[in-house]
C-alpha atoms as a PDB file:
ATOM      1  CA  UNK A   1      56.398  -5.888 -70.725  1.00  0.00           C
ATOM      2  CA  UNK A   2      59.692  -4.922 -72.016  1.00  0.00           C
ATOM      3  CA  UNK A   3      58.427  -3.350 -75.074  1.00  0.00           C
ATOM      4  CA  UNK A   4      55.968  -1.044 -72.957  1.00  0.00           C
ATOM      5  CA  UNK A   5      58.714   0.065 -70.635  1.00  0.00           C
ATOM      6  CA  UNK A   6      61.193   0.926 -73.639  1.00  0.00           C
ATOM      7  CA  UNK A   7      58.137   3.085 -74.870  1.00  0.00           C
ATOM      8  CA  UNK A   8      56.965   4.708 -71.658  1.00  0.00           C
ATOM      9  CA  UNK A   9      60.729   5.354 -71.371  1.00  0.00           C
ATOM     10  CA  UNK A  10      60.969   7.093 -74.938  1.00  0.00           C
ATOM     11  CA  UNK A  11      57.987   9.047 -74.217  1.00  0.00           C
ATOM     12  CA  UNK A  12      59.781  10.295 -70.568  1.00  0.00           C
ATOM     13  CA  UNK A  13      62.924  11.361 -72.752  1.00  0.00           C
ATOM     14  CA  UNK A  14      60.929  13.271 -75.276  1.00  0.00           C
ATOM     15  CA  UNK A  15      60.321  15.806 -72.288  1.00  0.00           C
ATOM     16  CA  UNK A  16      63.958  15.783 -70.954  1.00  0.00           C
ATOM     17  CA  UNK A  17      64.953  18.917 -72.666  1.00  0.00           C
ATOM     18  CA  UNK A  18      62.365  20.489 -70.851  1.00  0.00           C
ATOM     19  CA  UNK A  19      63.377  18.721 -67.365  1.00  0.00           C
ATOM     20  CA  UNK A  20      67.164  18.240 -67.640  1.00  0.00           C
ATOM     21  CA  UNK A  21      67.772  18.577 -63.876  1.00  0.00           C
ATOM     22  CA  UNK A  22      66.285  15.220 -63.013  1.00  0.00           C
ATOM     23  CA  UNK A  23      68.768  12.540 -63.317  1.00  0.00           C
ATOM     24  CA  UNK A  24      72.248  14.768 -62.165  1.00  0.00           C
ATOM     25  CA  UNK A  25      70.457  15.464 -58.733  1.00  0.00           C
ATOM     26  CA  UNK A  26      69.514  11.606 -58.230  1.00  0.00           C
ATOM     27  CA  UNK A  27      72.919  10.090 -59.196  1.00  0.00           C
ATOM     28  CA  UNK A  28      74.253   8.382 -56.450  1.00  0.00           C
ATOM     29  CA  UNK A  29      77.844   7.078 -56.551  1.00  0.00           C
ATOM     30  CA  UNK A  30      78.723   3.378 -55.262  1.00  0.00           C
ATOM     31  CA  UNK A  31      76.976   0.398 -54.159  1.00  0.00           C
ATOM     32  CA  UNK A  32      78.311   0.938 -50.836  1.00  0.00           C
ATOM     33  CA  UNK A  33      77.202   4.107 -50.234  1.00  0.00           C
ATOM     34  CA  UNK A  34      73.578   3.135 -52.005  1.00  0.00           C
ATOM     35  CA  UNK A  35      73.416  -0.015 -49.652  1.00  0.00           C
ATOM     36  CA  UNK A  36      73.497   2.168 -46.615  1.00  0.00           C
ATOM     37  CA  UNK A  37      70.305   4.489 -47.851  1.00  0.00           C
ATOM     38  CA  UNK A  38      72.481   7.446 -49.578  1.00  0.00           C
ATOM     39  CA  UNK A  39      73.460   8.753 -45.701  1.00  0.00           C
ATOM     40  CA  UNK A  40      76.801   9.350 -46.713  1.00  0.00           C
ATOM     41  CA  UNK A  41      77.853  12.707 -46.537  1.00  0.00           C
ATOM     42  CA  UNK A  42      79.413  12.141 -42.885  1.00  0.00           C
ATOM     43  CA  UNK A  43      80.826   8.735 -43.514  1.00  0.00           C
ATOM     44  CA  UNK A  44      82.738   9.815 -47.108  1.00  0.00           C
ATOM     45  CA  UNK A  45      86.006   7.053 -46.079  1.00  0.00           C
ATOM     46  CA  UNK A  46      87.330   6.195 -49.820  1.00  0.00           C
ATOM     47  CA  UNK A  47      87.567   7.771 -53.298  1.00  0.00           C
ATOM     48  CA  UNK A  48      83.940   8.058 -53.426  1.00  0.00           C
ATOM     49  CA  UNK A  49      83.811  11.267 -51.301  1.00  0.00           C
ATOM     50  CA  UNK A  50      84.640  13.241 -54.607  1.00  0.00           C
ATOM     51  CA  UNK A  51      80.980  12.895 -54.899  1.00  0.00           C
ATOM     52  CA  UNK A  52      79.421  12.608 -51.751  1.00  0.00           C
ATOM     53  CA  UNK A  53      81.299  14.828 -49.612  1.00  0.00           C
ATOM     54  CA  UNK A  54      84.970  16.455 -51.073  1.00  0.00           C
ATOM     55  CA  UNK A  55      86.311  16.784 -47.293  1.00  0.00           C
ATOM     56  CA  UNK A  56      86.504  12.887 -47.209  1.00  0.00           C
ATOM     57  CA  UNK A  57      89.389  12.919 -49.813  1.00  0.00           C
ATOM     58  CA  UNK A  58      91.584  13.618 -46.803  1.00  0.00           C
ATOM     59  CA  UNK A  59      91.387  10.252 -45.640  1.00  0.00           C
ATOM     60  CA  UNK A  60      92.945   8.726 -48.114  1.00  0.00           C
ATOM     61  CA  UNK A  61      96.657   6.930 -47.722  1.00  0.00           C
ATOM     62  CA  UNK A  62      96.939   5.517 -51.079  1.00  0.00           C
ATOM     63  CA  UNK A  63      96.061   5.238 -55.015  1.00  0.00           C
ATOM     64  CA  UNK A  64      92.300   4.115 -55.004  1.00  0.00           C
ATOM     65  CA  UNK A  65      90.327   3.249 -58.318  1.00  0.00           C
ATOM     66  CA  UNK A  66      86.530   2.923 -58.540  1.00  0.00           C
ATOM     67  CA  UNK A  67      84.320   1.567 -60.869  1.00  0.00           C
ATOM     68  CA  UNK A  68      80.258   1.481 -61.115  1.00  0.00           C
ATOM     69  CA  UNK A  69      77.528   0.160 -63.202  1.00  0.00           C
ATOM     70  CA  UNK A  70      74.199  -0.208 -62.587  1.00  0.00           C
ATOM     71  CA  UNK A  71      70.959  -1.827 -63.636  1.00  0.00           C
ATOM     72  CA  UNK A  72      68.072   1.256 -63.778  1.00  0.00           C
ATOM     73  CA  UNK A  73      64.528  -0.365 -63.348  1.00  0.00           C
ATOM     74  CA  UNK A  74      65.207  -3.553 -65.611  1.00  0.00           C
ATOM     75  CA  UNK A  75      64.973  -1.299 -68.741  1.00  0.00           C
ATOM     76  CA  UNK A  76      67.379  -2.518 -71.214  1.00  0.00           C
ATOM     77  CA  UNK A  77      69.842   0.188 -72.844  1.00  0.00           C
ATOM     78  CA  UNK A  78      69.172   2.381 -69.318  1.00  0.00           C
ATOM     79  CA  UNK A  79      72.318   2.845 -67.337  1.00  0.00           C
ATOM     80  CA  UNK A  80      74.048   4.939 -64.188  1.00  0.00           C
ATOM     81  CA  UNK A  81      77.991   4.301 -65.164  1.00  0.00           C
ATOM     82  CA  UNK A  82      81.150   5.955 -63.294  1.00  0.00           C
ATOM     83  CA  UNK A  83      84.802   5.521 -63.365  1.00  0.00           C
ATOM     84  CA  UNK A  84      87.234   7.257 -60.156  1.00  0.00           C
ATOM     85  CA  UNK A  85      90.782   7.216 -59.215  1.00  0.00           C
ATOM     86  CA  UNK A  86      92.130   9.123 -56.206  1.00  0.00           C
ATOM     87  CA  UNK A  87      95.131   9.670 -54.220  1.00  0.00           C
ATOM     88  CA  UNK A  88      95.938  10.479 -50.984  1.00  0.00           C
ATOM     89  CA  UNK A  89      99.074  10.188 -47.723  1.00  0.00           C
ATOM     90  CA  UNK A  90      96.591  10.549 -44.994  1.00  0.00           C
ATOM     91  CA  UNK A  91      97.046  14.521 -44.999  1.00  0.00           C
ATOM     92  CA  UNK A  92      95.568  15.622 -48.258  1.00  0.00           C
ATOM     93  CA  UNK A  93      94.170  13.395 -50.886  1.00  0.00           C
ATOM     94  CA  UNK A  94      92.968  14.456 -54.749  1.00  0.00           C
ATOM     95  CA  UNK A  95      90.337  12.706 -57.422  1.00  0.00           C
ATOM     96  CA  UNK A  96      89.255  12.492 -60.541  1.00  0.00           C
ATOM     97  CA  UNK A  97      86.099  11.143 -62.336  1.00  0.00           C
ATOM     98  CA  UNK A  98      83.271  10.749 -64.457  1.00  0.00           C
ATOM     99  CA  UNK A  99      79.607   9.403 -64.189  1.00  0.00           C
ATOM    100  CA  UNK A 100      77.016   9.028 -66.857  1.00  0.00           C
ATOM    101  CA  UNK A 101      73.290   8.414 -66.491  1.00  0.00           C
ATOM    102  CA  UNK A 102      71.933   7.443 -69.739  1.00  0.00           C
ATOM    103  CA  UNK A 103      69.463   5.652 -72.269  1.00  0.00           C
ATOM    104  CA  UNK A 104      71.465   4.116 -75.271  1.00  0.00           C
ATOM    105  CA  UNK A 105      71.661   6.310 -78.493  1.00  0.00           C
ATOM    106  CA  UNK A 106      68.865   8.055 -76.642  1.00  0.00           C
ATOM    107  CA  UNK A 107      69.876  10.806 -74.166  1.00  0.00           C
ATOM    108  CA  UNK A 108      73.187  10.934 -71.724  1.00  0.00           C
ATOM    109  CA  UNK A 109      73.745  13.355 -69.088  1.00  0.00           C
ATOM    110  CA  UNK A 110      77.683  13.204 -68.254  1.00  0.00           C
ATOM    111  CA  UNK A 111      79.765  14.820 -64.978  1.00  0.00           C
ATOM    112  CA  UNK A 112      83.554  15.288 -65.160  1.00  0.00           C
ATOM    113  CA  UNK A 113      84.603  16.223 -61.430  1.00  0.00           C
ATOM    114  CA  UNK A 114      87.544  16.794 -59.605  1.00  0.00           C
ATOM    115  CA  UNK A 115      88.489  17.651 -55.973  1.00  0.00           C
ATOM    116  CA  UNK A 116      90.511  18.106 -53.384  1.00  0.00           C
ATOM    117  CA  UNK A 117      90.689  17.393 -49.434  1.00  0.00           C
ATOM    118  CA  UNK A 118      92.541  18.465 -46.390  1.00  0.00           C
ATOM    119  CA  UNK A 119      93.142  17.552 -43.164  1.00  0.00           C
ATOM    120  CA  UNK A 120      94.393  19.946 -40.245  1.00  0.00           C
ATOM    121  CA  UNK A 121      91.626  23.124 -41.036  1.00  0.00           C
ATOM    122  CA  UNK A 122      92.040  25.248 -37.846  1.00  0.00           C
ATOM    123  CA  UNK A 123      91.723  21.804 -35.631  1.00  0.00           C
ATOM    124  CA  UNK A 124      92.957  18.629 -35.249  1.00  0.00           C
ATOM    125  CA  UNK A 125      90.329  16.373 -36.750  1.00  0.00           C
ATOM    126  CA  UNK A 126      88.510  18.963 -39.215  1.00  0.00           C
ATOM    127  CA  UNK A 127      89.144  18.733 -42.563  1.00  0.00           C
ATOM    128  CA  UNK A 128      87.834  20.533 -45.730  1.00  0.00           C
ATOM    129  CA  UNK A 129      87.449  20.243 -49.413  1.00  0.00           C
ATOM    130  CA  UNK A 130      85.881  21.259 -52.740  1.00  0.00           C
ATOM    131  CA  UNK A 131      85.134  19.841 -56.175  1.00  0.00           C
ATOM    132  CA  UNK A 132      85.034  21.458 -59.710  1.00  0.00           C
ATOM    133  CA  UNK A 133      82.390  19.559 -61.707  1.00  0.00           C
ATOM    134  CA  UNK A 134      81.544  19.712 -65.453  1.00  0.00           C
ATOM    135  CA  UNK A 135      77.872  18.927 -66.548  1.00  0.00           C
ATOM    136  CA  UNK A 136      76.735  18.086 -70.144  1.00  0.00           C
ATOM    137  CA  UNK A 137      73.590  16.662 -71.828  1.00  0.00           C
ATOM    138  CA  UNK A 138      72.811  14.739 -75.151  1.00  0.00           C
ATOM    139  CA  UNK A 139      69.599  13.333 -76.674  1.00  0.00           C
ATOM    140  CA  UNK A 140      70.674  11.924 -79.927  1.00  0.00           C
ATOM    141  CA  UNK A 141      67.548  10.071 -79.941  1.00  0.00           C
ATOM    142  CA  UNK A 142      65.705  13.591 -80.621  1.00  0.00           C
ATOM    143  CA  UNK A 143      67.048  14.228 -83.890  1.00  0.00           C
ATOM    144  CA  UNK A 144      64.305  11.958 -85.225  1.00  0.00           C
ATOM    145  CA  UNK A 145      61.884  14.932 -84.273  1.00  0.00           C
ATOM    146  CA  UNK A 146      63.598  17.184 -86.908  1.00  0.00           C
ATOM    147  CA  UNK A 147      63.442  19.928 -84.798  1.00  0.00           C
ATOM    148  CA  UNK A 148      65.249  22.808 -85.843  1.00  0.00           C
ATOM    149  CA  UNK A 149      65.428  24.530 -81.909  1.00  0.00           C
ATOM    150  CA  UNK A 150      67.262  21.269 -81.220  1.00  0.00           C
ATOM    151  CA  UNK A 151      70.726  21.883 -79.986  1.00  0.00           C
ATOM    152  CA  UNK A 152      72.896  19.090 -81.524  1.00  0.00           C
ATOM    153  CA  UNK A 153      75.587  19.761 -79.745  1.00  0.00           C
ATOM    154  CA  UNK A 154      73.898  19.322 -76.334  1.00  0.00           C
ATOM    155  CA  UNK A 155      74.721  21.641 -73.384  1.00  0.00           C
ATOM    156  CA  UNK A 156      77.176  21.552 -70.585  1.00  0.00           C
ATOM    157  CA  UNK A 157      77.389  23.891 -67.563  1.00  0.00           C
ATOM    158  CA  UNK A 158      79.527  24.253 -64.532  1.00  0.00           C
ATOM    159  CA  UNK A 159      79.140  23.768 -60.728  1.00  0.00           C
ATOM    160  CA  UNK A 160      81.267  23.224 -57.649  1.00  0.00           C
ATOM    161  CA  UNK A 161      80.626  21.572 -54.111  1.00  0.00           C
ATOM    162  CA  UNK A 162      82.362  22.611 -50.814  1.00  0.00           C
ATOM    163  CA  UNK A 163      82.538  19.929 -48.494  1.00  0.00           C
ATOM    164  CA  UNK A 164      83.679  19.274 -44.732  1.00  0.00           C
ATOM    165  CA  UNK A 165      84.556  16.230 -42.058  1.00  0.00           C
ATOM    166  CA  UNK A 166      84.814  16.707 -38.166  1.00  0.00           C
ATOM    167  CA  UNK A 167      86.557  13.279 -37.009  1.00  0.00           C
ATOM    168  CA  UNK A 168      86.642  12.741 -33.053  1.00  0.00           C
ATOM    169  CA  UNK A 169      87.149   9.164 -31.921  1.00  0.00           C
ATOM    170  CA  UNK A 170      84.223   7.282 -33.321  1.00  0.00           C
ATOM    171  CA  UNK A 171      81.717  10.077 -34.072  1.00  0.00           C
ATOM    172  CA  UNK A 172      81.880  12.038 -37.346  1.00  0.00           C
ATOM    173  CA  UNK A 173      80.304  14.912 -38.239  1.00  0.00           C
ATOM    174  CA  UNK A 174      79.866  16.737 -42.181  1.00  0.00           C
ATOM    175  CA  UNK A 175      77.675  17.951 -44.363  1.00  0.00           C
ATOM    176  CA  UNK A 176      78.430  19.983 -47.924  1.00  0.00           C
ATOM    177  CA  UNK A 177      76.724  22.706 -50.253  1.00  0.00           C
ATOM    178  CA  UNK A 178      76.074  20.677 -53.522  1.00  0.00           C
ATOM    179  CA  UNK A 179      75.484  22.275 -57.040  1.00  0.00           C
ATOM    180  CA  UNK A 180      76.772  26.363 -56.166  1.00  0.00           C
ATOM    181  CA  UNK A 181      76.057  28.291 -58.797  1.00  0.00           C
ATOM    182  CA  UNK A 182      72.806  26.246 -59.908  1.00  0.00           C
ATOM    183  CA  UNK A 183      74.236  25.859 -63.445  1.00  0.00           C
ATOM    184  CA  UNK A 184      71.515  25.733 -66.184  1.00  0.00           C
ATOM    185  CA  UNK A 185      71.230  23.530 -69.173  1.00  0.00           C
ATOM    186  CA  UNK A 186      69.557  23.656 -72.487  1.00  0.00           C
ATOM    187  CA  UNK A 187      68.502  21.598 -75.502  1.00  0.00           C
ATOM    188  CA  UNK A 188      65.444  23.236 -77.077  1.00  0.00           C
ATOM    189  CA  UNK A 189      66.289  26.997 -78.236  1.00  0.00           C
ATOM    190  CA  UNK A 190      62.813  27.502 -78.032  1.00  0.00           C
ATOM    191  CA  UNK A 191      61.950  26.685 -74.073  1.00  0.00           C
ATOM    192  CA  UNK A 192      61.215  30.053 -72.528  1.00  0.00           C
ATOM    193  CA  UNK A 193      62.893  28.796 -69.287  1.00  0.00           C
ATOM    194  CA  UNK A 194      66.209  26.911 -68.703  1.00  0.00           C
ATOM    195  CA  UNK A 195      65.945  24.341 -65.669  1.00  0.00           C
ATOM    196  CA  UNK A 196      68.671  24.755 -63.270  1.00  0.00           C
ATOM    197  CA  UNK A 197      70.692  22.082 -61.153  1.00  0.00           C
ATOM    198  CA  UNK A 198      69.065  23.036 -57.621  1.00  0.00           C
ATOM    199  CA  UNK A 199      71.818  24.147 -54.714  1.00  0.00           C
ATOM    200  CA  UNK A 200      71.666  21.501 -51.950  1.00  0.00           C
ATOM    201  CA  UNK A 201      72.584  21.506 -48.780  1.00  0.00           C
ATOM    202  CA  UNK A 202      73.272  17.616 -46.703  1.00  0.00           C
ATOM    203  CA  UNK A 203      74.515  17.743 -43.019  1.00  0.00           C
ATOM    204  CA  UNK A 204      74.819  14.282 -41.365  1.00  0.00           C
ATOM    205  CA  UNK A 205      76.725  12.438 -38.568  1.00  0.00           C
ATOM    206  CA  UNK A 206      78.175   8.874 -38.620  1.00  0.00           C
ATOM    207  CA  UNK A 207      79.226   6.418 -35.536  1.00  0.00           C
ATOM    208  CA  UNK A 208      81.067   3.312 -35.360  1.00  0.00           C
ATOM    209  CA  UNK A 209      80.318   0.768 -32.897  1.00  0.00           C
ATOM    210  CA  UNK A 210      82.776  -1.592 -31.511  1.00  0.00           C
ATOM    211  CA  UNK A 211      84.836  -1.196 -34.998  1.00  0.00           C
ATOM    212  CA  UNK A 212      82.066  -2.932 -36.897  1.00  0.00           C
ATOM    213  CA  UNK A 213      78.719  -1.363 -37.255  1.00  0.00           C
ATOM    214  CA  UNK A 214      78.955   1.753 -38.686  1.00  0.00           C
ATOM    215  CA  UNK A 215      75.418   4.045 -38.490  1.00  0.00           C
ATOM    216  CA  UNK A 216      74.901   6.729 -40.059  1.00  0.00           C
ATOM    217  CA  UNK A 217      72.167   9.600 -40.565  1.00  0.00           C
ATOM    218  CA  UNK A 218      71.726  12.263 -43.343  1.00  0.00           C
ATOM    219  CA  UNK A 219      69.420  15.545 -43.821  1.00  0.00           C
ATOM    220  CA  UNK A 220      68.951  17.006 -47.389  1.00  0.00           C
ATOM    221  CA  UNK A 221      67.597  20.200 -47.649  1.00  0.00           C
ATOM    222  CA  UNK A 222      67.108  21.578 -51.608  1.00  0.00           C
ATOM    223  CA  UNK A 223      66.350  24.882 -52.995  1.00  0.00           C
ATOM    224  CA  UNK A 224      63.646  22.813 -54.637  1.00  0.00           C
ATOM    225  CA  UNK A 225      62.739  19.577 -55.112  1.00  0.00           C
ATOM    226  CA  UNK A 226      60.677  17.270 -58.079  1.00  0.00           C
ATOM    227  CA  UNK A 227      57.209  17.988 -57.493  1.00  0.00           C
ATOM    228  CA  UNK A 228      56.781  14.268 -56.970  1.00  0.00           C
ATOM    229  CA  UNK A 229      57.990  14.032 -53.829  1.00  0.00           C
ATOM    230  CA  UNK A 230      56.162  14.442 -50.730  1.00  0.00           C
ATOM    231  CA  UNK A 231      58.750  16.472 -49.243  1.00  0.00           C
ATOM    232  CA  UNK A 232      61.458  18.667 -49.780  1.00  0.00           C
ATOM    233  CA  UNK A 233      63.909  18.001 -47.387  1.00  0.00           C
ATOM    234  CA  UNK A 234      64.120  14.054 -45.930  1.00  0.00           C
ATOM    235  CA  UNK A 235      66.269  11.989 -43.733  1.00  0.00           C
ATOM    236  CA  UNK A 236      68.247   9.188 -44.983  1.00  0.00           C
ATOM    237  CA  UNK A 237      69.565   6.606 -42.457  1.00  0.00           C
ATOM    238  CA  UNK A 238      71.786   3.705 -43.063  1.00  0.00           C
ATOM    239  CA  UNK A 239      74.024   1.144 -41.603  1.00  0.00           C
ATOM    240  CA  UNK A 240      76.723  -1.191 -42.290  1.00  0.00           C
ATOM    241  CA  UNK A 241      77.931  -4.342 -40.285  1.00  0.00           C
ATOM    242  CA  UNK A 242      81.240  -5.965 -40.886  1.00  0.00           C
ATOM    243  CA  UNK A 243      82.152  -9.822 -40.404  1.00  0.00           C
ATOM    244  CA  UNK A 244      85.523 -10.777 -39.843  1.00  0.00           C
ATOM    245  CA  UNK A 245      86.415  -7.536 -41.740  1.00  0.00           C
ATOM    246  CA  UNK A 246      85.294  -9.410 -44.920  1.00  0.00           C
ATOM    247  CA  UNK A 247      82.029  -9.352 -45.097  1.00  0.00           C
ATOM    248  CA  UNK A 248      79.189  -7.103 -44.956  1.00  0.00           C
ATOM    249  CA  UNK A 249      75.538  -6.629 -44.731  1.00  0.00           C
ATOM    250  CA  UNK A 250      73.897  -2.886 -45.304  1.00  0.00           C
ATOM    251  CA  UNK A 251      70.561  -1.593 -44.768  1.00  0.00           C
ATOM    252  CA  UNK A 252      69.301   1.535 -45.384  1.00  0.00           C
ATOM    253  CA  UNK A 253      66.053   4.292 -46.130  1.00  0.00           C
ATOM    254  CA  UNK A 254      66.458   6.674 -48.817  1.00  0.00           C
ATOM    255  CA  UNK A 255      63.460   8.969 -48.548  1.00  0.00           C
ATOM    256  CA  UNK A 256      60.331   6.108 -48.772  1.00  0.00           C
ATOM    257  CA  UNK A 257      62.878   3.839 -50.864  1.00  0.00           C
ATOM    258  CA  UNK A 258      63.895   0.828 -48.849  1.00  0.00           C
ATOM    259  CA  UNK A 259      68.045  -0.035 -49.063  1.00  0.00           C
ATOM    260  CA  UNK A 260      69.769  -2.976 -49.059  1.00  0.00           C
ATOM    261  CA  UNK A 261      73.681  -4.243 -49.761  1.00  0.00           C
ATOM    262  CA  UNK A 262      77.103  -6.649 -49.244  1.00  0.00           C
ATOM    263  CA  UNK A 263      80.531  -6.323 -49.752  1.00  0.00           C
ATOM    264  CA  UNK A 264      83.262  -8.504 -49.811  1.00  0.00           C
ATOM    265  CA  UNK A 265      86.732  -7.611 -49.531  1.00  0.00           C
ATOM    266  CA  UNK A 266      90.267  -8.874 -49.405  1.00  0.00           C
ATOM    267  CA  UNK A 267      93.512  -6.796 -48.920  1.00  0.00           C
ATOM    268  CA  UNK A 268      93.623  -4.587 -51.996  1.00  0.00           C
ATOM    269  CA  UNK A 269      89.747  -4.886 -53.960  1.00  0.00           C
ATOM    270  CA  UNK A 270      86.438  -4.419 -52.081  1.00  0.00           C
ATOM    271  CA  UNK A 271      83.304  -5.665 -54.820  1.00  0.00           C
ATOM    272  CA  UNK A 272      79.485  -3.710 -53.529  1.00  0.00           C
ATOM    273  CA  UNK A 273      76.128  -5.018 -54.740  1.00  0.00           C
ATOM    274  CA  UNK A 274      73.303  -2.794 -53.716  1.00  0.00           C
ATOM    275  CA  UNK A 275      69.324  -3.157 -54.140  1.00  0.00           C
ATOM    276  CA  UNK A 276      67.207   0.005 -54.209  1.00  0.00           C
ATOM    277  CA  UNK A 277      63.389  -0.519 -53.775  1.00  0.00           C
ATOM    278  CA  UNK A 278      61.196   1.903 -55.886  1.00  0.00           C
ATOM    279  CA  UNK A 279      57.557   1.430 -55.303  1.00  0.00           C
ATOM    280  CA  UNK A 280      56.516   3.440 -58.421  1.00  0.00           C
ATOM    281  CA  UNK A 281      58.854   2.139 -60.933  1.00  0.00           C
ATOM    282  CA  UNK A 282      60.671  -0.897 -59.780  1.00  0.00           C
ATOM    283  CA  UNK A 283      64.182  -2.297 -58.337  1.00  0.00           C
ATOM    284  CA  UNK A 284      67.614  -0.293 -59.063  1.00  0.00           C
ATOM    285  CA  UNK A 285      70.419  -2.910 -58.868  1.00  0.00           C
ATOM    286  CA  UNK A 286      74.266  -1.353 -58.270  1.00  0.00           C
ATOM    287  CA  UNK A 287      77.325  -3.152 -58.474  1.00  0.00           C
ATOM    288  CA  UNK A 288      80.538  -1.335 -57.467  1.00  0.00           C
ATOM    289  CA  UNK A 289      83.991  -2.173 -57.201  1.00  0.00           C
ATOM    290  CA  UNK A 290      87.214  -0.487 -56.021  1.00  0.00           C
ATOM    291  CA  UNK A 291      91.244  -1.777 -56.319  1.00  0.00           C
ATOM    292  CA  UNK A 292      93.352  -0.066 -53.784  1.00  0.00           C
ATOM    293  CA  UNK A 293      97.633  -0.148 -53.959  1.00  0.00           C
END
């Protein structure tokens, strides 16, 4: 079974530099945020926001490091990988990163991103930021083709997200323009057309109840979307329930994909496993952690 899946996987990457948009729109960062059904644009509370929602960098009050990997499908070699560190006094807060989705001396698609948040835009409670993101691409595995329209050197772009929070008591409100610019990559010469990294746009709202359920709701709207999917724009919902303020349990539904998570915690780490449910494919496992001094 393993064999067949490495193949059908091979065959998939042979037509990547045809369809090199795929993978950077699905990333997801954190087992947290996975857990909860990707509805995380409004909730955006550690260094992960450089991702999900720049704004959310505001809320940060000290040095925060992240770290992801994660299991894609049960296919051996296949992995979604990330690294963040942050910093932040409550007022403004600034990150740095990188996340890789790739196949093992196969094919890699790499993001270097950094942003910026800020609290106090206009009103108390509204804050606002932005990322700068890098995107690059490399299929090592298609030298074997001999192909002499193959770009060795790969292909790397640029994008940038704008991002924004509205904080009132226990409601929050957000959403951010993803991918401006739709930056295009290349790996065949030869392709007539260039695929580019579709614009998004996510609006969403989060509330916390009694300090320790946290739900939260998310609306994606593309340019375009895969032509897989049954619709362009979905709703993701999610929640999280804390115990003790040490344990928790998440739930969530990202598009038709069923979510599930926990954390644990202590003072300074918080540890995230996360279980995505594809019916097509399989299960996407996520483990996250994050050290905060």
């Amino acid at each position: 079974m393993k064999r067949t899946a490495t193949l059908v996987l091979c065959a998939a990457l042979a037509l990547v530099p045809v369809t090199a948009s795929a993978n950077f729109v699905e990333t997801e960062l954190g087992a947290r945020a996975m857990g909860m059904g990707g509805a995380f644009v409004a909730v955006a509370d550690d260094v992960t926001a450089l991702h999900w929602n720049p704004a959310g960098l505001a809320s940060l009050e000290r040095v925060e490091v992240f770290g992801m990997r994660t299991s894609v499908y049960g296919v051996e070699g296949v992995s979604e990988d990330a690294a963040i560190v942050g910093y932040g006094n409550g007022k403004y807060g600034a990150a740095v990163g990188w996340m890789r989705t790739g196949a093992q001396d196969l094919y890699s698609e790499d993001t270097i991103i950094a942003g910026y948040g800020y609290d106090g835009c206009f009103l108390e409670g509204l804050s606002a930021g932005v990322t700068l993101k890098r995107f690059s691409i490399d299929a090592p595995g298609y030298d074997y083709y001999n192909d002499p329209a193959f770009n060795e050197d790969g292909d790397a772009a640029f994008s940038a997200d704008l991002g924004w929070l509205y904080r009132r008591n226990n409601w929050t409100v957000g959403g951010a323009f993803r991918n401006l610019g739709e930056p295009e990559l290349q790996l065949l010469d030869t392709t007539e057309g260039t695929d580019p990294i579709y614009a998004e746009m996510r609006m969403g709202g989060s509330y916390l109840f009694r300090d320790v359920m946290l739900m939260s709701a998310e609306w994606r709207i593309p340019r375009e979307a895969p032509a897989f999917y049954d619709e362009k724009a979905t709703l993701n919902l999610g929640t999280e329930v804390w115990f003790y303020d040490a344990f928790a349990l998440r739930a969530g539904m990202n598009r038709d994909r069923i979510t599930a998570g926990v954390g644990i915690k202590s003072q300074n780490l918080r540890v995230d496993v996360a279980l995505l449910s594809e019916r097509r494919i399989g299960s996407l496992y996520r483990l996250s952690a994050m050290y905060v001094w």
